[in-house]
Protein backbone atom coordinates (compact mmCIF):
# COMPACT_ATOMS: atom_id res chain seq x y z
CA UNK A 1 -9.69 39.29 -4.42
CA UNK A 2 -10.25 35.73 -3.56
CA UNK A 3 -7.08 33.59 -2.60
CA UNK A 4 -6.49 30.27 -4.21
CA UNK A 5 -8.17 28.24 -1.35
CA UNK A 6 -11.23 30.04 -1.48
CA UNK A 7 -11.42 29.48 -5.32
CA UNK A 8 -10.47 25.80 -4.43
CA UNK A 9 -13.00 25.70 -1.59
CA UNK A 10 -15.88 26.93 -3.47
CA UNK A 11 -15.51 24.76 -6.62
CA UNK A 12 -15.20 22.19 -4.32
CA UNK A 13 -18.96 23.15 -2.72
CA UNK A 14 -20.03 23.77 -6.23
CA UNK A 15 -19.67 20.17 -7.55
CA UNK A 16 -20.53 18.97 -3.83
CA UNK A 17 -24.35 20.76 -4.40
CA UNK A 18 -24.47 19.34 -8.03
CA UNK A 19 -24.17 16.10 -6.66
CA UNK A 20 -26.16 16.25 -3.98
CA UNK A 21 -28.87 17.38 -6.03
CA UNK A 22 -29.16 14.54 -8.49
CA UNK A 23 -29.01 11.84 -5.31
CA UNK A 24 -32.03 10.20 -4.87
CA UNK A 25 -32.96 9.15 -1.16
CA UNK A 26 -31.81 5.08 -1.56
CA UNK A 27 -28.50 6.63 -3.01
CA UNK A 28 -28.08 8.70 -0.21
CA UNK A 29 -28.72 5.47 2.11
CA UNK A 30 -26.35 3.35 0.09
CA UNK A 31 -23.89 5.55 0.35
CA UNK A 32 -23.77 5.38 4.40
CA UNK A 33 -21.26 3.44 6.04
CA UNK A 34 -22.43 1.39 8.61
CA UNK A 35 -19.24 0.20 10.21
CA UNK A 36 -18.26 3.89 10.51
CA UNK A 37 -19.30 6.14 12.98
CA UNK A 38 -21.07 9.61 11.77
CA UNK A 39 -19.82 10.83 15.36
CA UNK A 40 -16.15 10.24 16.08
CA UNK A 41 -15.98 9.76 20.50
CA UNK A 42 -13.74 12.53 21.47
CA UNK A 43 -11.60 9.89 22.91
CA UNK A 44 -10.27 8.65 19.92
CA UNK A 45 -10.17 12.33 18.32
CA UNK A 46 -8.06 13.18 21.70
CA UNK A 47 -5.85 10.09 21.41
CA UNK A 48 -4.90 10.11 17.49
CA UNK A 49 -4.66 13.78 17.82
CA UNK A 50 -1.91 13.41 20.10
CA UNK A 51 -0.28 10.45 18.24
CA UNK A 52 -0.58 12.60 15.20
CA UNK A 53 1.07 15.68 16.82
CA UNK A 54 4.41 13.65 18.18
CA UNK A 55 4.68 11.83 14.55
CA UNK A 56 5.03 14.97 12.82
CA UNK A 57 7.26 16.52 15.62
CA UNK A 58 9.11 14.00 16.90
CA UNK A 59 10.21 12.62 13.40
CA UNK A 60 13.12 12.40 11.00
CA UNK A 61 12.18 16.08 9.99
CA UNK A 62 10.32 18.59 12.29
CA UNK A 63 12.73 17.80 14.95
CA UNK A 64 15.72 15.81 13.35
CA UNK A 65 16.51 18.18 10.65
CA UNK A 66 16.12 21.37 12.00
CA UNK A 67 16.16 21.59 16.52
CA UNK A 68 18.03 18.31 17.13
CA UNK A 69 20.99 19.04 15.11
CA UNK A 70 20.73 23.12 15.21
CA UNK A 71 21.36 22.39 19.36
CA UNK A 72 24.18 19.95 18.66
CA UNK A 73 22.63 16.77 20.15
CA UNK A 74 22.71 15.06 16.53
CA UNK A 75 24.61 15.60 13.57
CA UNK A 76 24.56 14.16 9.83
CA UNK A 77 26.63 13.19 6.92
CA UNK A 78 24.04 12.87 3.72
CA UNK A 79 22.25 16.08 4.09
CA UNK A 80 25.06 18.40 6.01
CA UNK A 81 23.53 21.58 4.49
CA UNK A 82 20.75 21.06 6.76
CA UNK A 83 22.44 21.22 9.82
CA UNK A 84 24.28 24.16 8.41
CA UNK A 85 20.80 26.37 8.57
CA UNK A 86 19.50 25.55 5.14
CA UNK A 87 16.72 23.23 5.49
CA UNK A 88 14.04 22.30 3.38
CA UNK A 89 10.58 24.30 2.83
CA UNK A 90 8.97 21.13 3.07
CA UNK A 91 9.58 20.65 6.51
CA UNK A 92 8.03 24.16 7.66
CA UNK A 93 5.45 23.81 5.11
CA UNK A 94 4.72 20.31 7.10
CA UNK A 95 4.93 20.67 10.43
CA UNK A 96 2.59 24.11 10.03
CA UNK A 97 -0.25 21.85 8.78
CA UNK A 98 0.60 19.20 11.20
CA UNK A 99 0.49 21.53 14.19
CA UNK A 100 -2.48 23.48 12.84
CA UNK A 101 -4.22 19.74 12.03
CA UNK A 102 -3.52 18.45 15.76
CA UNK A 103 -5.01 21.70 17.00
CA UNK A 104 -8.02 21.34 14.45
CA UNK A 105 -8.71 18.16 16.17
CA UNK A 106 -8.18 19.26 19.87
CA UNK A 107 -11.07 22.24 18.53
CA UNK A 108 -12.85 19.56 17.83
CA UNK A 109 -13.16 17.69 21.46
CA UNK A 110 -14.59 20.63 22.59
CA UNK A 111 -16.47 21.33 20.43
CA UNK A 112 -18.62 17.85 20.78
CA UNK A 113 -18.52 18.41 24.30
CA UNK A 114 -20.47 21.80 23.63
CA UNK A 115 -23.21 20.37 21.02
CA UNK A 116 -26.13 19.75 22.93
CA UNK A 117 -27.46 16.73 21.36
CA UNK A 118 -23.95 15.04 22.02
CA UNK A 119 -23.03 15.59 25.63
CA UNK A 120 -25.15 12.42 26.97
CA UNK A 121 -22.80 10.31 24.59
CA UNK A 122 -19.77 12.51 25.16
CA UNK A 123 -19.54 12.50 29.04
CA UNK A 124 -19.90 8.89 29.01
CA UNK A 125 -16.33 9.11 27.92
CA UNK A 126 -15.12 11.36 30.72
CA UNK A 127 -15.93 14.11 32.82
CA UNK A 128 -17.19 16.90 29.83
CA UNK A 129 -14.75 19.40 31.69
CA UNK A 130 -12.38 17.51 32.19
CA UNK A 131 -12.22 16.70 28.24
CA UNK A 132 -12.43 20.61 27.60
CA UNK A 133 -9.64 21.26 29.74
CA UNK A 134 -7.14 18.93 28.69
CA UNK A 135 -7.80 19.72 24.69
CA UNK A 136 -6.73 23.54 26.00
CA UNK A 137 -3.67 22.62 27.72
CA UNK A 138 -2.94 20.66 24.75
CA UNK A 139 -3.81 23.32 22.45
CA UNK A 140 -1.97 25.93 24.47
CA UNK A 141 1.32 23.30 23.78
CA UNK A 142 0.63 22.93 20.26
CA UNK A 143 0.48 26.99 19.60
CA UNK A 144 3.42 27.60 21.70
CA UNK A 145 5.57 25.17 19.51
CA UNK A 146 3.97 27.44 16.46
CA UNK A 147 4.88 30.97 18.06
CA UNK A 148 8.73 30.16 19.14
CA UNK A 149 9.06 28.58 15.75
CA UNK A 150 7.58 31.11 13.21
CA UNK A 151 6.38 34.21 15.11
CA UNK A 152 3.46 35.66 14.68
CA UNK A 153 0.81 33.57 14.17
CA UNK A 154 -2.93 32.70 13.40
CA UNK A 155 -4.71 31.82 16.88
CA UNK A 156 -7.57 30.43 18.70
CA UNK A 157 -8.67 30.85 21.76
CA UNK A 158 -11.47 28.05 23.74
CA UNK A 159 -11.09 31.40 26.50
CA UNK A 160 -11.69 34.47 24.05
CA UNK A 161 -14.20 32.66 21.29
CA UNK A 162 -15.48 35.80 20.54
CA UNK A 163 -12.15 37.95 20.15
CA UNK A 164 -12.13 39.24 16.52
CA UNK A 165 -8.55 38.65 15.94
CA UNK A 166 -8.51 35.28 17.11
CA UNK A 167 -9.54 33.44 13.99
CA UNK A 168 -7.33 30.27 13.11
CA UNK A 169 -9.34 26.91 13.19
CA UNK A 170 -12.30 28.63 11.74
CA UNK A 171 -11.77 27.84 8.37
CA UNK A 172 -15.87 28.31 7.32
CA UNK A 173 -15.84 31.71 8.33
CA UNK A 174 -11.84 32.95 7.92
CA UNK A 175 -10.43 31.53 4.85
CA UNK A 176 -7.51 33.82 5.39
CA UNK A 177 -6.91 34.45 9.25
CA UNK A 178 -5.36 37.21 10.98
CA UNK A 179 -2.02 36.67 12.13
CA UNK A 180 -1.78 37.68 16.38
CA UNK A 181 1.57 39.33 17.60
CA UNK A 182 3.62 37.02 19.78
CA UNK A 183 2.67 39.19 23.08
CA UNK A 184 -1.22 38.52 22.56
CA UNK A 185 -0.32 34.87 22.10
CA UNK A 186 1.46 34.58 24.93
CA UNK A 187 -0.55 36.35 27.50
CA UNK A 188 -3.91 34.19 26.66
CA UNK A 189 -1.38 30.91 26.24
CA UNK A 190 -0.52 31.94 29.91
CA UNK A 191 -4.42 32.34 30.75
CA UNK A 192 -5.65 29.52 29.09
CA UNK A 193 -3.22 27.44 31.20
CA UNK A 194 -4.31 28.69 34.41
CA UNK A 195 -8.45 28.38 33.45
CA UNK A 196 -7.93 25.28 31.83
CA UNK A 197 -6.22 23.83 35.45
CA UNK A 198 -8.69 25.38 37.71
CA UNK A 199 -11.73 23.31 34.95
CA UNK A 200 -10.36 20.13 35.89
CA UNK A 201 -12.32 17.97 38.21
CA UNK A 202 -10.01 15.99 40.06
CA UNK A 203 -10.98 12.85 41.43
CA UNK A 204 -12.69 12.10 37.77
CA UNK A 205 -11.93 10.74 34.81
CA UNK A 206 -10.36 12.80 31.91
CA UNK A 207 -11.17 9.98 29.56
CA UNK A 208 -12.18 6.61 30.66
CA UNK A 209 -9.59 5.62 27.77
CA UNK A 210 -7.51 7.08 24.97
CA UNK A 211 -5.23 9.24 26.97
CA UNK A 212 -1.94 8.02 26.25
CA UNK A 213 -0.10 10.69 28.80
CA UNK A 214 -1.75 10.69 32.07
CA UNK A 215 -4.24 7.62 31.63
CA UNK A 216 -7.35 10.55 32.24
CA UNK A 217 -5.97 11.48 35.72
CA UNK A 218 -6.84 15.14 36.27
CA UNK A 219 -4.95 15.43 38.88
CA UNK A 220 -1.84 14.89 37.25
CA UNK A 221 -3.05 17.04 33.97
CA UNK A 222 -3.91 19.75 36.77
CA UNK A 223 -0.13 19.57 37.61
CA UNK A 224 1.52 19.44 33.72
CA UNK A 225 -0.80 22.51 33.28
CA UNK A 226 0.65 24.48 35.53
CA UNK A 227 4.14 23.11 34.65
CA UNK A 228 3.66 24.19 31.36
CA UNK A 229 2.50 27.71 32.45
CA UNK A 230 5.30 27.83 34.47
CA UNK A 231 8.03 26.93 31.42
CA UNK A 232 5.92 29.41 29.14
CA UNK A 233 5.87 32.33 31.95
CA UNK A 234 9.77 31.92 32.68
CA UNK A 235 10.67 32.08 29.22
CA UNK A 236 8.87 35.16 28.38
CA UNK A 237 9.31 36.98 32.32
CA UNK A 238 12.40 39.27 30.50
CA UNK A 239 9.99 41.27 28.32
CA UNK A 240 6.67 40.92 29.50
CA UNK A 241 7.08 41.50 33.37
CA UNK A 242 3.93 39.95 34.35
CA UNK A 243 5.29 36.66 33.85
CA UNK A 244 6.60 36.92 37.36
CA UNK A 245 3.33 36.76 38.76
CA UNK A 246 2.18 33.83 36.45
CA UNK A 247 5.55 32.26 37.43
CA UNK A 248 4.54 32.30 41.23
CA UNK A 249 0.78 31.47 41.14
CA UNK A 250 1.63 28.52 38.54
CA UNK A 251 4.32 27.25 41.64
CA UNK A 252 1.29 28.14 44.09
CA UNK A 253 -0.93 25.82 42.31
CA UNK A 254 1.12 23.04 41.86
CA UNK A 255 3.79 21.83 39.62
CA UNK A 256 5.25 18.56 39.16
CA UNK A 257 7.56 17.58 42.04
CA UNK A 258 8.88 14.17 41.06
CA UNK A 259 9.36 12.08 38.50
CA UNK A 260 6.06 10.80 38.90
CA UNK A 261 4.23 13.66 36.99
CA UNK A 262 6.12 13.50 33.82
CA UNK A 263 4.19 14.33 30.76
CA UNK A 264 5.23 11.70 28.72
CA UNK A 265 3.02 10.26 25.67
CA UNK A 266 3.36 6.31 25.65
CA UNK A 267 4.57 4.72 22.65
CA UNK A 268 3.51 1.01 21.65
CA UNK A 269 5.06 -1.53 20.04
CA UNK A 270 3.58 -1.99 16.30
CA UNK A 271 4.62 0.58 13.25
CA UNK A 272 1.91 2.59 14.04
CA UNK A 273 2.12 2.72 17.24
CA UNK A 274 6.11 2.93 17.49
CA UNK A 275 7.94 5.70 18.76
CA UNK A 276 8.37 8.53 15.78
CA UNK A 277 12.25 8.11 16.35
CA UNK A 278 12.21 4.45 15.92
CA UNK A 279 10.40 4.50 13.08
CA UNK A 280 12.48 6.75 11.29
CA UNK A 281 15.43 4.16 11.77
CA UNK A 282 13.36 1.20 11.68
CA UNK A 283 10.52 1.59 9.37
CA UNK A 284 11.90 4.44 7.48
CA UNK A 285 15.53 2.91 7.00
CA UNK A 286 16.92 6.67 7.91
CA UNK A 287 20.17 5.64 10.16
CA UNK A 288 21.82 8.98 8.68
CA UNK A 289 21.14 10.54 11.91
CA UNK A 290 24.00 10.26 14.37
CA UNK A 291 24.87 11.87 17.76
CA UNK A 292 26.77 15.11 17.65
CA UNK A 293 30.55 14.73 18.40
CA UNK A 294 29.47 18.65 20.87
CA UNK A 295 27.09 16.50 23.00
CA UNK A 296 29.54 13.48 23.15
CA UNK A 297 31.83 15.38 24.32
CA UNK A 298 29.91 17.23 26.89
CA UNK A 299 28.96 13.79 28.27
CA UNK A 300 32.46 12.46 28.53
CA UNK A 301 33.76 15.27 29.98
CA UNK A 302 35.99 16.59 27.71
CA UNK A 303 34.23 19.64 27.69
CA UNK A 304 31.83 21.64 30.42
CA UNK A 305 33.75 20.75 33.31
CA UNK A 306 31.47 18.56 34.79
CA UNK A 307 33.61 15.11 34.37
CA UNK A 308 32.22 11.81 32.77
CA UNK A 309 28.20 11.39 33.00
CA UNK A 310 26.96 8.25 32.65
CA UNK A 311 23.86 9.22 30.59
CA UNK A 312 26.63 9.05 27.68
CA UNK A 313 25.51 5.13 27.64
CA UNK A 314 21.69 6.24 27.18
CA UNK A 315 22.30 8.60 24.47
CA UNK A 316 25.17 6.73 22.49
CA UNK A 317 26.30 3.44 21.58
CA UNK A 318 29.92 2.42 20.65
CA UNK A 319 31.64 1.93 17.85
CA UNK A 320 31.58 -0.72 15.57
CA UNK A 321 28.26 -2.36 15.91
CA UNK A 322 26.40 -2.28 12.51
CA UNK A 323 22.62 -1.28 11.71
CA UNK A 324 21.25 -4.85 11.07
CA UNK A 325 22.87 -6.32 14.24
CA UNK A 326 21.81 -3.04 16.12
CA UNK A 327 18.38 -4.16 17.20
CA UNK A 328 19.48 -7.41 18.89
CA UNK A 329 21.70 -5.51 21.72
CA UNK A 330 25.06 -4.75 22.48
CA UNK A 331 27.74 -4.12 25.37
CA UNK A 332 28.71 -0.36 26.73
CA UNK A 333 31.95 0.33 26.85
CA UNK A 334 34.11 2.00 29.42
CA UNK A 335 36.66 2.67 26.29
CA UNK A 336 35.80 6.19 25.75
CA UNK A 337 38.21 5.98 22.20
CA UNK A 338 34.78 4.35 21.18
CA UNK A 339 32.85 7.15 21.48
CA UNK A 340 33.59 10.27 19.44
CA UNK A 341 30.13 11.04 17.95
CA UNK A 342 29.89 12.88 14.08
CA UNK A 343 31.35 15.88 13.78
CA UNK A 344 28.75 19.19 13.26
CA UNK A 345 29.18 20.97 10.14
CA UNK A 346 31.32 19.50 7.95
CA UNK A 347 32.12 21.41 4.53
CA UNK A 348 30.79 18.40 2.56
CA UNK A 349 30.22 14.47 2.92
CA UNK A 350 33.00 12.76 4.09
CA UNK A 351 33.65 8.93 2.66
CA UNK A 352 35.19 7.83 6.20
CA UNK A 353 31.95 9.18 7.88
CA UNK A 354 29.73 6.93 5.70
CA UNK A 355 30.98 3.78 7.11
CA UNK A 356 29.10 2.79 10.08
CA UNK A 357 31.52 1.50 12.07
CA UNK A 358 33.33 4.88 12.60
CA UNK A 359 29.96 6.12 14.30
CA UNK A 360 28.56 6.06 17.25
CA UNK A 361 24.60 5.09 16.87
CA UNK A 362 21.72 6.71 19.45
CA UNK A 363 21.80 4.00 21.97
CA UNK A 364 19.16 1.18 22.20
CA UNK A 365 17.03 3.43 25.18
CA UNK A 366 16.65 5.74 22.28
CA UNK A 367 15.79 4.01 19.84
CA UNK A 368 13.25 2.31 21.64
CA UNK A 369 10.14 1.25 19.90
CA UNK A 370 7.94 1.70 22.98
CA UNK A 371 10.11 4.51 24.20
CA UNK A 372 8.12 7.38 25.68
CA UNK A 373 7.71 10.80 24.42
CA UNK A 374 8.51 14.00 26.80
CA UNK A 375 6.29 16.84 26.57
CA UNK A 376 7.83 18.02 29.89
CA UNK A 377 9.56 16.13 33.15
CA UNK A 378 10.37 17.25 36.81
CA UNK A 379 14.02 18.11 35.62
CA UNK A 380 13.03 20.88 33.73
CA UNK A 381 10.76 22.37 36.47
CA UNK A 382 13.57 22.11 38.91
CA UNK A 383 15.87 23.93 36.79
CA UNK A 384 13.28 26.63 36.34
CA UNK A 385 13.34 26.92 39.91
CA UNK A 386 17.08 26.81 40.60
CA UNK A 387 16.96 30.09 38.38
CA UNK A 388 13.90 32.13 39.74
CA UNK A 389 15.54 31.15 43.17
CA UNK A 390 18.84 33.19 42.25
CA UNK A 391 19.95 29.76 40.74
CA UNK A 392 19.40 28.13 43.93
CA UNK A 393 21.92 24.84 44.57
CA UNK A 394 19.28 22.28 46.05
CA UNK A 395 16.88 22.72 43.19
CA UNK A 396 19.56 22.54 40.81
CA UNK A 397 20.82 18.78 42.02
CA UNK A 398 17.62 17.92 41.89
CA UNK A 399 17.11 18.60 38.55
CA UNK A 400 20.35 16.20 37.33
CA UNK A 401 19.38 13.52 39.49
CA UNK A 402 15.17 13.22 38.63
CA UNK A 403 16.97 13.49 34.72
CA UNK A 404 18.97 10.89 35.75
CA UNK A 405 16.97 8.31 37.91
CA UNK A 406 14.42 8.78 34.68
CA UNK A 407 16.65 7.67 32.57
CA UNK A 408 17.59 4.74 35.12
CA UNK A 409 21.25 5.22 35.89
CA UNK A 410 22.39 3.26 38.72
CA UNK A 411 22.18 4.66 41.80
CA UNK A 412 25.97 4.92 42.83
CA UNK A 413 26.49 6.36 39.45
CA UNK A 414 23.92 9.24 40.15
CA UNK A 415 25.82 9.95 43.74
CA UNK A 416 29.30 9.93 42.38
CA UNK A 417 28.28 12.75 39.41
CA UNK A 418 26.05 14.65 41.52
CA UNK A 419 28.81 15.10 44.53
CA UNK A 420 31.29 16.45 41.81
CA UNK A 421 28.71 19.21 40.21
CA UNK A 422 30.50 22.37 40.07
CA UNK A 423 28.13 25.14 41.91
CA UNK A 424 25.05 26.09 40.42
CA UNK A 425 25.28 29.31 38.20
CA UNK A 426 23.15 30.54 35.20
CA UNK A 427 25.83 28.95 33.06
CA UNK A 428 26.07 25.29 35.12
CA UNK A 429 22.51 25.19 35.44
CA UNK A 430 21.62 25.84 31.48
CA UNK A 431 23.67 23.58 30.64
CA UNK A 432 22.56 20.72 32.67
CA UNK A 433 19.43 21.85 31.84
CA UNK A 434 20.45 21.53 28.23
CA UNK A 435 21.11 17.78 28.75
CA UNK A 436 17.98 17.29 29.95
CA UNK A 437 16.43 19.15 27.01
CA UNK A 438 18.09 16.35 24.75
CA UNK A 439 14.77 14.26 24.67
CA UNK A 440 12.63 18.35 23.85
CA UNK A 441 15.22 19.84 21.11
CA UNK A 442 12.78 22.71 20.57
CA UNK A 443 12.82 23.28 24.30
CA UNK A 444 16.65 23.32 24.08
CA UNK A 445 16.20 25.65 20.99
CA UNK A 446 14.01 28.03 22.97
CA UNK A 447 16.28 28.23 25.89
CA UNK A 448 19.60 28.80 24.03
CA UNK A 449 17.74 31.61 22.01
CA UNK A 450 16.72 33.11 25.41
CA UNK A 451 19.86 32.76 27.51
CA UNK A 452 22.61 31.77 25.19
CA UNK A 453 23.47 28.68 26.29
CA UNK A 454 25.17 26.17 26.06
CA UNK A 455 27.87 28.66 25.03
CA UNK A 456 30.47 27.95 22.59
CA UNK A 457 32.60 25.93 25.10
CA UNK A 458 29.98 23.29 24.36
CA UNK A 459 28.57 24.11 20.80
CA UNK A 460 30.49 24.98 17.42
CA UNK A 461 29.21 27.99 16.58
CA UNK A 462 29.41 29.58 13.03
CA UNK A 463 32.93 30.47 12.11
CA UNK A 464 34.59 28.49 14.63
CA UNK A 465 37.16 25.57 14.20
CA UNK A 466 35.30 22.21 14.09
CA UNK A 467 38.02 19.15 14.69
CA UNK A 468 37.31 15.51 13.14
CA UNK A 469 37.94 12.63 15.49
CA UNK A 470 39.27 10.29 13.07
CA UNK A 471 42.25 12.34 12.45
CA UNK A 472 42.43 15.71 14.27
CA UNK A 473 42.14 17.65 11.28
CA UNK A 474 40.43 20.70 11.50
CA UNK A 475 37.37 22.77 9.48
CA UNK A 476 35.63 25.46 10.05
CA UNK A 477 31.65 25.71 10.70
CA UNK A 478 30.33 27.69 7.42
CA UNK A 479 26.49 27.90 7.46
CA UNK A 480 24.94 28.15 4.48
CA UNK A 481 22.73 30.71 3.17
CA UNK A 482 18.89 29.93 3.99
CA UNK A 483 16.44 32.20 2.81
CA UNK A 484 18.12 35.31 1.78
CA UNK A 485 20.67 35.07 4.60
CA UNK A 486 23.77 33.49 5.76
CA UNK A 487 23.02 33.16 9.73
CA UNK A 488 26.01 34.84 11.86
CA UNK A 489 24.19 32.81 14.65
CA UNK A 490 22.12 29.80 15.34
CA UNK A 491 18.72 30.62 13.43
CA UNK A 492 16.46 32.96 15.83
CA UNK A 493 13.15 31.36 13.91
CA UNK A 494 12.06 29.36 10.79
CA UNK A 495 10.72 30.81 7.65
CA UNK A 496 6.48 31.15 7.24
CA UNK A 497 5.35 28.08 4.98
CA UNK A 498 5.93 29.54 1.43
CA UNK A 499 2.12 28.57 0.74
CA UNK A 500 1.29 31.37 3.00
CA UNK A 501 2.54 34.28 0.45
CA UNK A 502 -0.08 32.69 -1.44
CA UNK A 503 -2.82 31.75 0.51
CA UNK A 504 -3.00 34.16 2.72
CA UNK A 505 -0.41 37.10 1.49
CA UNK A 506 -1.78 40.29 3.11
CA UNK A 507 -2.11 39.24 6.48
CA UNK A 508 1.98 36.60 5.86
CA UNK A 509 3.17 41.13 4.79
CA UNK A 510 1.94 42.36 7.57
CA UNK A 511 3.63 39.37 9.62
CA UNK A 512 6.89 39.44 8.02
CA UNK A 513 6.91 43.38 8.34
CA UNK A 514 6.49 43.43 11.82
CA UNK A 515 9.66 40.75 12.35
CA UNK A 516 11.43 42.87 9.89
CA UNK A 517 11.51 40.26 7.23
CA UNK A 518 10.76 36.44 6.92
CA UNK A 519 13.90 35.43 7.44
CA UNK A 520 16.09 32.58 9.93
CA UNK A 521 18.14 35.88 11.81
CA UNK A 522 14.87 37.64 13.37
CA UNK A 523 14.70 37.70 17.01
CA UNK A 524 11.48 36.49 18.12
CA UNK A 525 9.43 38.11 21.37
CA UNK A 526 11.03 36.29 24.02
CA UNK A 527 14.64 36.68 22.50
CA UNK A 528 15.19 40.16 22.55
CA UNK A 529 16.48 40.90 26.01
């Protein structure tokens, strides 16, 4: 039986032929556009593809509403059954299209750079490699955010065209595509990292312009590549014990080493342009998103036992400063009394949290119009390599200070925290890794449902005694039921979009089935061990 789309599709094609039909040839010439381009450059497909992706995951509800405040970095007091587990399907339902429309796009880079006819005008753009390789690194990080969200998944491969199962982003021929297990996904993510590196031509352009991360240096995509390889091959080494050999030929070929690589996407400076965070606050009047009292207190050094960090003044502002005056500045304080953060999980809204002056905003570096987003920094790679080393103590310092000295803490500041780090074990180096994660809350997510931390000396967990700052009075942390559950644990995944039980329900069965139920409490691949 045909699904809905396909009913859609083709009485969409129907009417589409009727017209066409009765169009005469002037009508059909009228109806060209002359000030837009039949051919889109790949350039601007690659650079609003990537804009595109970090609105829709970097926003006020991909990320804010679901990783930012499940990992305790941000907490809220309109829509507290959110952070309590039960979000809305409209934010799965979303940021499945979003992900799936970004990687539609990146598809469709490569495949310009493969029609004949359009390669002359193509590669005057940037090395036609070059452009093939970075869409594939960017389409190997758009399916791993789908497969540690959701599961299995529908796939595409630029490595394994012709694999049968691997039919997402071929919507003419697979109205309905196959979902791929989390193990297949992972092992050609893993491959497709390490071909696309080894297509780049370094020394020439990636794009001559529209590549808002690396500015079309190969070199440095080369690098973020194997990084990401790297990140993906760590967190999955536990059950699929080929990862360690990925893990040592991605350090063999070169992974970031300094600040300098960062993967960051610029922001710029008008609306559409802006940071996704910024607008939120700024365009989108949300300022109902407030840092979590957890990672406050982590960063004054009330909990974690690693003393007072000075990154609390990047993350947080202090008290009393209101949202209009926000934007034109304000003083840190060395008054710690003004910063308590909101408290996670609160039974219900709270009047006294409502006022903003007994908050703490995200501080001004965060709420940055032109403030950068992370796909991946140094920090994290030296953490990974801290714990393949037997969580080696020189790798782990490096990690908190190129976290750090990005963030542009003073010097002294950096030496004074550094020379009191307690030593480097799994648990000192998660959680510092865990700071670092603050600007990639599904990173954060991913790690905590690998490792387990932060543990609950840093994060409420469900069931535990939450304390308010205003008054010391205690609650306790009662998620609410999402889905047919009520999580015992921070959710292990997020529900399929409902659409899919109707769009494609065979294929969503056999998914949900193999998971043991579409629900927020099934372990995903890399979480089992």
């Amino acid at each position: 039986m045909k699904n809905i789309k396909a009913i859609l599709l083709s009485s969409v094609i129907g009417i589409s032929t009727m017209s066409m039909v009765s169009c005469t040839k002037d009508l059909a010439e009228i109806n060209v556009n002359p000030n837009n381009p039949e051919i889109v450059p790949t350039n601007t497909i690659f650079n609003g593809a990537n804009r595109f992706l970090f609105d829709n995951t970097r926003d006020g509800w991909w990320m804010a509403r679901m990783s930012m405040p499940w990992m305790q970095y941000s907490a809220q007091n309109n829509y507290v059954e959110e952070d309590k587990y039960q979000y809305r399907a409209n934010q799965t339902n979303n940021g499945w299209a979003a992900l799936y429309r970004a990687a539609s796009n990146y598809k469709d880079v490569i495949d310009k750079c493969e029609t004949p006819e359009l390669v002359a005008q193509m590669e005057a753009l940037g090395s036609i490699p070059n452009q093939i390789a970075a869409s594939r690194i960017m389409l190997a990080y758009v399916f791993d955010n789908l497969v540690t969200h959701f599961g299995d998944i529908p796939y595409w491969s630029y490595g394994q065209k012709d694999n049968p199962d691997f039919q997402a982003l071929n919507i003419e021929e697979y109205l309905a595509p196959a979902y791929v297990s989390q193990e297949e996904v992972y092992k050609d993510l893993l491959k497709e990292l390490k071909e696309a590196a080894a297509q780049l031509e370094v020394g020439k352009d990636v794009f001559t312009d529209g590549d808002n991360i690396y500015s079309g240096d190969a070199g440095q995509w080369k690098k973020f590549a194997n990084s990401l390889r790297l990140r993906i091959a760590n967190r999955i080494k536990a059950v699929y014990p080929a990862a360690n050999a990925e893990i040592q030929d991605a350090i063999n070929s070169g992974v970031f080493t300094s600040n300098a690589d960062n993967a960051i996407h610029a922001s710029g400076t008008s609306d559409a342009e802006g940071n996704p965070f910024w607008k939120t606050f700024y365009v989108g009047k949300r300022n109902d998103f407030w840092p979590n009292s957890s990672f406050i207190n982590l960063l004054k050094g009330t909990t974690g036992g690693f003393g007072f960090d000075p990154r609390l003044y990047k993350i947080a502002a202090p008290k009393n400063i209101t949202f209009p005056e926000y934007n034109a500045g304000y003083e840190d304080s060395p008054d710690m009394k003004l910063y308590t953060g909101m408290p996670y999980g609160l039974p219900r809204v709270e009047a006294y949290f409502t006022a903003e002056a007994n908050l703490n905003f995200f501080a001004k570096d965060i709420l940055k119009v032109d403030r950068g987003e992370v796909l991946m920094e140094y920090s994290e790679v030296a953490f990974i390599l801290s714990e393949i080393n037997n969580w080696n103590q020189a790798d782990y310092i490096k990690g908190v200070r190129a976290n750090m000295e990005r963030q542009n803490i003073d010097a002294a500041a950096i030496d004074k925290y550094v020379a009191a780090l307690p030593a480097a074990n799994q648990k000192n180096v998660m959680t510092q890794k865990y700071i670092t994660l603050f600007f990639n809350p599904d990173e954060a997510w991913n790690e905590f449902r690998r490792t387990g931390y932060p543990d609950s000396d840093i994060l409420l967990m469900p069931g535990e005694t939450g304390r308010r700052p205003n008054d010391n009075s205690t609650y306790m942390f009662t998620p609410l039921q999402s889905g047919n559950v009520v999580a015992t644990r921070l959710p292990d995944r997020v529900r399929y979009p409902t659409n899919q039980q109707t769009l494609n329900p065979e294929n969503w069965k056999k998914a949900a089935a193999e998971l043991g139920g579409d629900e927020i409490d099934k372990k995903l691949y890399f979480a089992k061990k």
